[in-house]
Protein backbone atom coordinates (compact mmCIF):
# COMPACT_ATOMS: atom_id res chain seq x y z
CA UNK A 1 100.15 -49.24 48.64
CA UNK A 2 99.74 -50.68 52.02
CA UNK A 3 103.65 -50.94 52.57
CA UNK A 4 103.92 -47.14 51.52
CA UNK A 5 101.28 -46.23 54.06
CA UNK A 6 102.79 -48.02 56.30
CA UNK A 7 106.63 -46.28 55.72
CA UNK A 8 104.75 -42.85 56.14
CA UNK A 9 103.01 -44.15 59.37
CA UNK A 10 106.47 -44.98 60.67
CA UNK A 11 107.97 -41.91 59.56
CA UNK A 12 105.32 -39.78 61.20
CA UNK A 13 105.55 -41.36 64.29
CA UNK A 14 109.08 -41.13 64.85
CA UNK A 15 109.14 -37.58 63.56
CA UNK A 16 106.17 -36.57 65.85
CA UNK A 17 108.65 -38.58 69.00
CA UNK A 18 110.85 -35.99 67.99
CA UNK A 19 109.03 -32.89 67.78
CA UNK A 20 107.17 -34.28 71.18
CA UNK A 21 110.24 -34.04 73.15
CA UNK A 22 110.72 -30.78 71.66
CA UNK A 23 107.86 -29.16 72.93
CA UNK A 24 108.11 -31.19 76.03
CA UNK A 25 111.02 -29.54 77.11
CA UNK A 26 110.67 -26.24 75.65
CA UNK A 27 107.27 -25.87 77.96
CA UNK A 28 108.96 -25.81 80.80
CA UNK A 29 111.12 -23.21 80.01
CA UNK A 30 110.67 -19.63 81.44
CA UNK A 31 111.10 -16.40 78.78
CA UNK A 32 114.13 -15.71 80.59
CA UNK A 33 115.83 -19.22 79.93
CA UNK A 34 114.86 -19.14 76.30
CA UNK A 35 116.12 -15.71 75.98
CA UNK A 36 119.18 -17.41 77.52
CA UNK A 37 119.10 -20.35 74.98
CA UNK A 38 118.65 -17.59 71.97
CA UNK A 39 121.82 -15.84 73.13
CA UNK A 40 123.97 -19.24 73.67
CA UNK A 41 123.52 -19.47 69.87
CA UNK A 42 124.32 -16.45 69.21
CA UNK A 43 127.33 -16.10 71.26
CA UNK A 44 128.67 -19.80 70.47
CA UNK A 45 132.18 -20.09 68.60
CA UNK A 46 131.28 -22.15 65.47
CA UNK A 47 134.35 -22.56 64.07
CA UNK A 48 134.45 -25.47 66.33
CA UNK A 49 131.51 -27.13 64.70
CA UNK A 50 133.40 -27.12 61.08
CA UNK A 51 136.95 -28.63 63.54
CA UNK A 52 134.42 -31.28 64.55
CA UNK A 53 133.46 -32.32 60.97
CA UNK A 54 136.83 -33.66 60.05
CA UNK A 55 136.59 -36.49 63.19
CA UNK A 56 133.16 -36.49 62.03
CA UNK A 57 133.94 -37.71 58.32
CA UNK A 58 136.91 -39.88 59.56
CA UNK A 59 134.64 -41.86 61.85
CA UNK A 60 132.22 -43.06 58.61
CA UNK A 61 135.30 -43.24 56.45
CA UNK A 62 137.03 -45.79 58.94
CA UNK A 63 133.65 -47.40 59.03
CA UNK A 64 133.63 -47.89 55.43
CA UNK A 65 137.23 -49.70 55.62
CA UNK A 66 136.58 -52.05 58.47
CA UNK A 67 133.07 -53.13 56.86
CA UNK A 68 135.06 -54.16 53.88
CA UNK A 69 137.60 -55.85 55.94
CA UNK A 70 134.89 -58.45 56.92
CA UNK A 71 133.75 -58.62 53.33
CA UNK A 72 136.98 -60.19 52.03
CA UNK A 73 137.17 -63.39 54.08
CA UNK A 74 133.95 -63.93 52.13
CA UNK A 75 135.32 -63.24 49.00
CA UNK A 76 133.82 -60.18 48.09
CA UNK A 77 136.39 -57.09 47.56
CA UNK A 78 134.05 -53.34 47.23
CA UNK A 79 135.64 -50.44 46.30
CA UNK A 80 135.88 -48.45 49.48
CA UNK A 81 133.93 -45.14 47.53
CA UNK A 82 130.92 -47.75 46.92
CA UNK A 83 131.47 -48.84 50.80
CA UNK A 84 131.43 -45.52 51.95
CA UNK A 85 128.41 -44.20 50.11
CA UNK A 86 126.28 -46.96 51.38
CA UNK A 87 127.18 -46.34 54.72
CA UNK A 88 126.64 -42.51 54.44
CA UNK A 89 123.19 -43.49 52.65
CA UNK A 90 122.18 -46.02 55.08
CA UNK A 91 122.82 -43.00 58.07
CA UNK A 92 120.86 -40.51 56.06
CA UNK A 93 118.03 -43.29 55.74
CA UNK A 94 118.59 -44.06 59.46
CA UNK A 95 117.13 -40.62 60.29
CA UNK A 96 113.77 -41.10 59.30
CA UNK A 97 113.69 -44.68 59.95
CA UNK A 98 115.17 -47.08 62.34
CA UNK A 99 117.39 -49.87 61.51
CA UNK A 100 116.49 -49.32 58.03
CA UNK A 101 119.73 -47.69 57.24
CA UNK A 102 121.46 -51.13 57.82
CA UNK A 103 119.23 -52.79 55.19
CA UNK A 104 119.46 -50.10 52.57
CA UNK A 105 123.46 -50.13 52.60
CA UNK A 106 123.54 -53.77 52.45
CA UNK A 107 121.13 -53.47 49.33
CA UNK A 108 123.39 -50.75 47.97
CA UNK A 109 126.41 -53.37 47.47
CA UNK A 110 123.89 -56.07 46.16
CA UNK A 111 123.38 -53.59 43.33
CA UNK A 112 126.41 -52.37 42.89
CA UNK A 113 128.88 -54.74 43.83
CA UNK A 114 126.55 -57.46 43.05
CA UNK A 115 127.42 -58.85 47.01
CA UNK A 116 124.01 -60.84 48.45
CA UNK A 117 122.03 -58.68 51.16
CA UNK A 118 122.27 -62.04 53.54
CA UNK A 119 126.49 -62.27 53.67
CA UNK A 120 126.32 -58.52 53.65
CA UNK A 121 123.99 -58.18 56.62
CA UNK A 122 125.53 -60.42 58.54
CA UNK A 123 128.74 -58.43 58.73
CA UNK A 124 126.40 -55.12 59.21
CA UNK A 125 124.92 -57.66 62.44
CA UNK A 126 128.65 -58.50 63.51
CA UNK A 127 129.42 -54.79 63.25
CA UNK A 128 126.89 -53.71 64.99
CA UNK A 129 127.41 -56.31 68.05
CA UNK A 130 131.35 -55.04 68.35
CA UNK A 131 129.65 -50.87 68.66
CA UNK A 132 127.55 -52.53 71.17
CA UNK A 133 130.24 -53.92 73.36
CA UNK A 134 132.47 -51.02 72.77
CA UNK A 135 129.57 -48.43 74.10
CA UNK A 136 129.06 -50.76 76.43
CA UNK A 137 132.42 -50.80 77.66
CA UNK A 138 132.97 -47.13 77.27
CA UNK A 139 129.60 -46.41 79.38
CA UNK A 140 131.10 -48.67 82.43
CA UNK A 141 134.36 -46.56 82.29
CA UNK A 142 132.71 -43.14 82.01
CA UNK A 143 130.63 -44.44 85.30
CA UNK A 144 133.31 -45.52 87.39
CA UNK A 145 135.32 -42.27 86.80
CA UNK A 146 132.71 -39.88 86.84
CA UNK A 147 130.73 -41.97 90.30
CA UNK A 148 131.07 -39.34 92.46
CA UNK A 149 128.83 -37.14 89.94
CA UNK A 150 126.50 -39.82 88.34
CA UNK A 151 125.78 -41.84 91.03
CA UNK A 152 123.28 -39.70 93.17
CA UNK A 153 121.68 -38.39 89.78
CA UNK A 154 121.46 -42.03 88.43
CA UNK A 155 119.67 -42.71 91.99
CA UNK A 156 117.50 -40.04 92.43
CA UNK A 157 116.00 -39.87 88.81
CA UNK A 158 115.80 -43.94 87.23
CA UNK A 159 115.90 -46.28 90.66
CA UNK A 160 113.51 -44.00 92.76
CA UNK A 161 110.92 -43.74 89.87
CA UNK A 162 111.79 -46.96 88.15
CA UNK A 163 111.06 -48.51 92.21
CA UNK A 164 108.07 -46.65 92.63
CA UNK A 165 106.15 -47.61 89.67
CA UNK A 166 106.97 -51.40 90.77
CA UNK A 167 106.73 -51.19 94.41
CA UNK A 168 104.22 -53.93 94.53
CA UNK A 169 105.06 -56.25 91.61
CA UNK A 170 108.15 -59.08 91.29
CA UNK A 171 109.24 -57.43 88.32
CA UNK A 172 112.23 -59.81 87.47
CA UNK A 173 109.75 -62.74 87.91
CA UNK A 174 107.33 -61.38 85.91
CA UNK A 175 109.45 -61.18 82.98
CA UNK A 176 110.86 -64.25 83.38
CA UNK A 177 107.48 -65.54 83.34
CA UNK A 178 106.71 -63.92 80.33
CA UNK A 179 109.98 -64.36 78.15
CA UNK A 180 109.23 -68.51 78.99
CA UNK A 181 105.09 -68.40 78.28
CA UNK A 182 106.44 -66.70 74.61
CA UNK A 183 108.89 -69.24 73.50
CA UNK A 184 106.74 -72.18 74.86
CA UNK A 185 103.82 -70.86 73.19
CA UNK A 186 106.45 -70.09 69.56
CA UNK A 187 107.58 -73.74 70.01
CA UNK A 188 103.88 -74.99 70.19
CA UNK A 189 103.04 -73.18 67.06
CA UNK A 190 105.67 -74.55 65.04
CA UNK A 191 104.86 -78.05 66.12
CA UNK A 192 101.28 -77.62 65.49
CA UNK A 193 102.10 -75.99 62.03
CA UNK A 194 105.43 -77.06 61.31
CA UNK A 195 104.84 -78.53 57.59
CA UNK A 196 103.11 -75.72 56.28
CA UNK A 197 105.98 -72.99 58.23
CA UNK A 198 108.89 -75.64 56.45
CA UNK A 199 106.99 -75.23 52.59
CA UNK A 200 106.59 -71.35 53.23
CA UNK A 201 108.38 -68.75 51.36
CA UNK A 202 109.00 -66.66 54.49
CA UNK A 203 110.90 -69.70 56.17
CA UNK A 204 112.82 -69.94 53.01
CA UNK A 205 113.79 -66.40 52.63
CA UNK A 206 114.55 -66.55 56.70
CA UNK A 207 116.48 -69.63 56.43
CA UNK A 208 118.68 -67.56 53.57
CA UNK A 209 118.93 -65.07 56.15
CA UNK A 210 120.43 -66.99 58.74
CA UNK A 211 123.22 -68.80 56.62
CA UNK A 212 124.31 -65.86 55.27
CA UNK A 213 124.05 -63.92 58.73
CA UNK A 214 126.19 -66.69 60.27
CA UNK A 215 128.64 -66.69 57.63
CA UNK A 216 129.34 -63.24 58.03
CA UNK A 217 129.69 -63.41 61.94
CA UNK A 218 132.41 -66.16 60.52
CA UNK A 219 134.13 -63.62 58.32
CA UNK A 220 134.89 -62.33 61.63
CA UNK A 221 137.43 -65.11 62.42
CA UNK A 222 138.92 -64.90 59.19
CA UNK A 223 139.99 -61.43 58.93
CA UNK A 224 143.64 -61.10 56.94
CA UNK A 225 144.99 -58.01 59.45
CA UNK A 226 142.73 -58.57 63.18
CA UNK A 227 145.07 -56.00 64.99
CA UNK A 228 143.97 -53.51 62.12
CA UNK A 229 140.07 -54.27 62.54
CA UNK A 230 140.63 -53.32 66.09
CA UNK A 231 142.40 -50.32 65.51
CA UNK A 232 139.38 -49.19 63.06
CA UNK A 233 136.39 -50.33 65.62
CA UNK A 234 138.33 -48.52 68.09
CA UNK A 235 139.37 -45.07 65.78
CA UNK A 236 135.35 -45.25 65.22
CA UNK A 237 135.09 -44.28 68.80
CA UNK A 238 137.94 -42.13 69.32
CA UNK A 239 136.14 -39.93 66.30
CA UNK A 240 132.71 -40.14 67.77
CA UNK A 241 134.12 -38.80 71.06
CA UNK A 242 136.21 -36.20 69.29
CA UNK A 243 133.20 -34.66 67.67
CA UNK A 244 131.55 -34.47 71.39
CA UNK A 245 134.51 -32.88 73.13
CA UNK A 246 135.22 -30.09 70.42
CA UNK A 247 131.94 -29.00 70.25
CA UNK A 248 132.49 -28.13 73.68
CA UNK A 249 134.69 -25.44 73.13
CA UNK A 250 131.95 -23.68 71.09
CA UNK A 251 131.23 -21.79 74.46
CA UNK A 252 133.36 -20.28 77.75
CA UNK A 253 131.37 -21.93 80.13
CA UNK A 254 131.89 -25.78 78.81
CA UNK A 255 135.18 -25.51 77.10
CA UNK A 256 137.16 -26.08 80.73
CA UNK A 257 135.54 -29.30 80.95
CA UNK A 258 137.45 -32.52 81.84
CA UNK A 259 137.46 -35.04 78.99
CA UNK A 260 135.62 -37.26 81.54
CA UNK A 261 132.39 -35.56 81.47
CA UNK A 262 132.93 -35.34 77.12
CA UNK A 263 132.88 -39.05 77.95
CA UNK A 264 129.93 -38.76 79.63
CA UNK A 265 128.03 -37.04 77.30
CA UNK A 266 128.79 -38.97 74.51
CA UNK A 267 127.64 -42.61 76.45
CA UNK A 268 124.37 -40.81 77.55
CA UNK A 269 123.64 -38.96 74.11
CA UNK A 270 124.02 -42.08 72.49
CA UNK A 271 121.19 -43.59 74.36
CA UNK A 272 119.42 -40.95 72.36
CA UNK A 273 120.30 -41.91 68.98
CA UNK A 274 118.94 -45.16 70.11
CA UNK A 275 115.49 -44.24 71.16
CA UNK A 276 114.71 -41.83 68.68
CA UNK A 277 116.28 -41.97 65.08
CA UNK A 278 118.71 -39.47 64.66
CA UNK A 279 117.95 -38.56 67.80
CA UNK A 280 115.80 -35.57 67.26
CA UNK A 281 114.55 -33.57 70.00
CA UNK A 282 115.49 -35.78 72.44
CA UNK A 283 119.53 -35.68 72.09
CA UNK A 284 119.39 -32.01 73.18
CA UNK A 285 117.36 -32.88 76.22
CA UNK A 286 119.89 -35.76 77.44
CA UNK A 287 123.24 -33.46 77.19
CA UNK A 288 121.62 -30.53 78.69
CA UNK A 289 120.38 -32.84 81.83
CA UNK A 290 123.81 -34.79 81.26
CA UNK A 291 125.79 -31.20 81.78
CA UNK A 292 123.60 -29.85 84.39
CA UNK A 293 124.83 -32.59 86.59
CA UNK A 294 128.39 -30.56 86.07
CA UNK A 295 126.90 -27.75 87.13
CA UNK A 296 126.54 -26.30 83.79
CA UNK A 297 123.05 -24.26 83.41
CA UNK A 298 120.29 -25.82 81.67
CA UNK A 299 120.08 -23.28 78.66
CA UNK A 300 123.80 -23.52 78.15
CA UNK A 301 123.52 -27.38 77.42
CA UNK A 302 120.55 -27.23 75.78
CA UNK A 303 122.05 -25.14 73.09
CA UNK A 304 125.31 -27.23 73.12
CA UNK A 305 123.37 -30.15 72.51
CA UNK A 306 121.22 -28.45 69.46
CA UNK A 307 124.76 -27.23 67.90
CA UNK A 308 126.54 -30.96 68.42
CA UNK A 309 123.11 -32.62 67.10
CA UNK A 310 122.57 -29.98 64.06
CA UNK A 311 126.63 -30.26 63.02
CA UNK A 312 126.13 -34.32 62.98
CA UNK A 313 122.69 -34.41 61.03
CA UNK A 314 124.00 -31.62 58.59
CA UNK A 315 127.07 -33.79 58.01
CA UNK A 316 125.23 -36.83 57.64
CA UNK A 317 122.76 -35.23 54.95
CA UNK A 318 125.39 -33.78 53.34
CA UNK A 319 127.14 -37.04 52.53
CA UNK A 320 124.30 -39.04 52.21
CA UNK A 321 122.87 -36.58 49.82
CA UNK A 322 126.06 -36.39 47.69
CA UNK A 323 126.37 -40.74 47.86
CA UNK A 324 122.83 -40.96 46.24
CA UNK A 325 123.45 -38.43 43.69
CA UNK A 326 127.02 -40.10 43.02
CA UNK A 327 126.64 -43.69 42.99
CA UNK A 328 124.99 -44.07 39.79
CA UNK A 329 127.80 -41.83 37.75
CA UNK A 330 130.38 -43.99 39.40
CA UNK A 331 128.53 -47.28 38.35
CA UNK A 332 127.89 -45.34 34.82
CA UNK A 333 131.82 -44.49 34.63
CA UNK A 334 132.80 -48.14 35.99
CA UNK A 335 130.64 -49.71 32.78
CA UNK A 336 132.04 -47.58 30.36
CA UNK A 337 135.62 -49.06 31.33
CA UNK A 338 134.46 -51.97 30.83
């Protein structure tokens, strides 16, 4: 009872994030502008939304493939319509909760590919890392090409404010000091209780955890076809910045932008995705303020970002919707063979 209260707690706070930044934004808005916003929908070309589905679905399929690709070294060989449908399921679970997406796929193969959660997360943890470094990557390129244009808005709204909040305090020593203080105090504790932490269950189940975590970062350096892993972590990206840049042509005003700025918006809606699952209410903010800075009006992006968020989210639904209802008439149809 107390873990279900808990999952709705979660659930309503990150859907109330949402809906915050929602209304947040929407308060400032004059009539005019959401008369403006109103019409943008109206007037947008969606047959560029259903163009951007097929990246869309290519991007999760490739997923599905290079996931398996770190299973093998391990051993383990998942039919890639099981792989996908966990991954589909663990995005559609992602929505309403963060990070739990990545446990609920990995739980998906342990029931039916019979592949432990602790190899299997480990390769979700490994995958995860290599998206890291390629946003990463991707966010210092978009910078140094678009400078001119991010530069002075980076300045003006994150240094000034970050600067004046800590115009008095050695923030960098501060955390240091802190980040020290916690491990010293975490070693202490499992001095001071270090037989009882070794007999636990939890140190057990962690200790799992971290074999199987390590051995699937190790999969990593055992991988039959490496050129082929990078082509997938890399297609990944290519799709994810394909969905951005067609939606773009959805209306006049954006569809003359350079691929640069798609770039652009991609990086900084990610950041989105990151702070809010799925994004909601917040990922329309970031591209709107993202395309203002190319002097694209604020109701235009805002309505550009609602279309790329809604097309992404429906797809993701979709799929995930259609995995859970499959699954168990695949596993039904797979025992009957046998």
């Amino acid at each position: 009872m107390k873990k279900k209260i808990l999952l709705i707690l979660k659930f309503a706070f990150f859907l109330g994030l949402g809906f915050f930044f929602i209304w947040w934004f929407q308060r400032k808005l004059t009539i005019s502008e959401k008369l403006e916003i109103s019409n943008s929908f109206q007037s947008a070309n969606y047959l560029w939304v259903f163009i951007a589905f097929i990246p869309g679905i290519l991007s999760h399929l490739s997923r599905a493939v290079r996931w398996r690709m770190l299973l093998k070294p391990m051993g383990y060989h998942p039919q890639l319509k099981t792989t996908f449908a966990a991954v589909m399921i663990g995005y559609f679970a992602n929505l309403a909760f963060p990070r739990l997406g990545e446990v609920m796929r990995c739980g998906i193969l342990n029931k039916y590919e019979k592949i432990p959660v602790s190899k299997s997360f480990g390769t979700v943890i490994t995958e995860r890392t290599i998206d890291m470094i390629i946003f990463f990557l991707l966010f210092v390129f978009a910078f140094i090409i678009e400078f001119h244009n991010l530069k002075d808005y980076i300045y003006d709204n994150v240094m000034i404010k970050f600067a004046d909040k800590f115009t008095n305090i050695n923030i960098t020593g501060f955390l240091f000091l802190a980040f020290v203080a916690f491990f010293v105090v975490l070693i202490v504790l499992f001095f001071v209780f270090k037989k009882k932490i070794v007999k636990s269950n939890i140190y057990t189940k962690i200790l799992v955890f971290l074999m199987g975590f390590v051995e699937g970062i190790k999969s990593l350096s055992k991988i039959e076809k490496p050129y082929w892993f990078v082509f997938h972590s890399l297609f990944i990206w290519l799709n994810y910045f394909l969905m951005t840049w067609l939606v773009f042509f959805c209306f006049d005003q954006t569809a003359t932008l350079s691929l640069s700025v798609a770039l652009s918006a991609l990086v900084l809606g990610s950041f989105a995705m990151m702070l809010v699952p799925g994004g909601i209410g917040i990922y329309p903010v970031i591209i709107s303020q993202t395309l203002m800075i190319f002097s694209i009006v604020k109701t235009t992006g805002y309505a550009l970002g609602w279309i790329a968020w809604s097309s992404q989210t429906f797809l993701i639904i979709l799929f995930g919707i259609i995995s859970l209802a499959i699954l168990p008439l695949i596993k039904k149809k797979h025992n009957a063979k046998i």
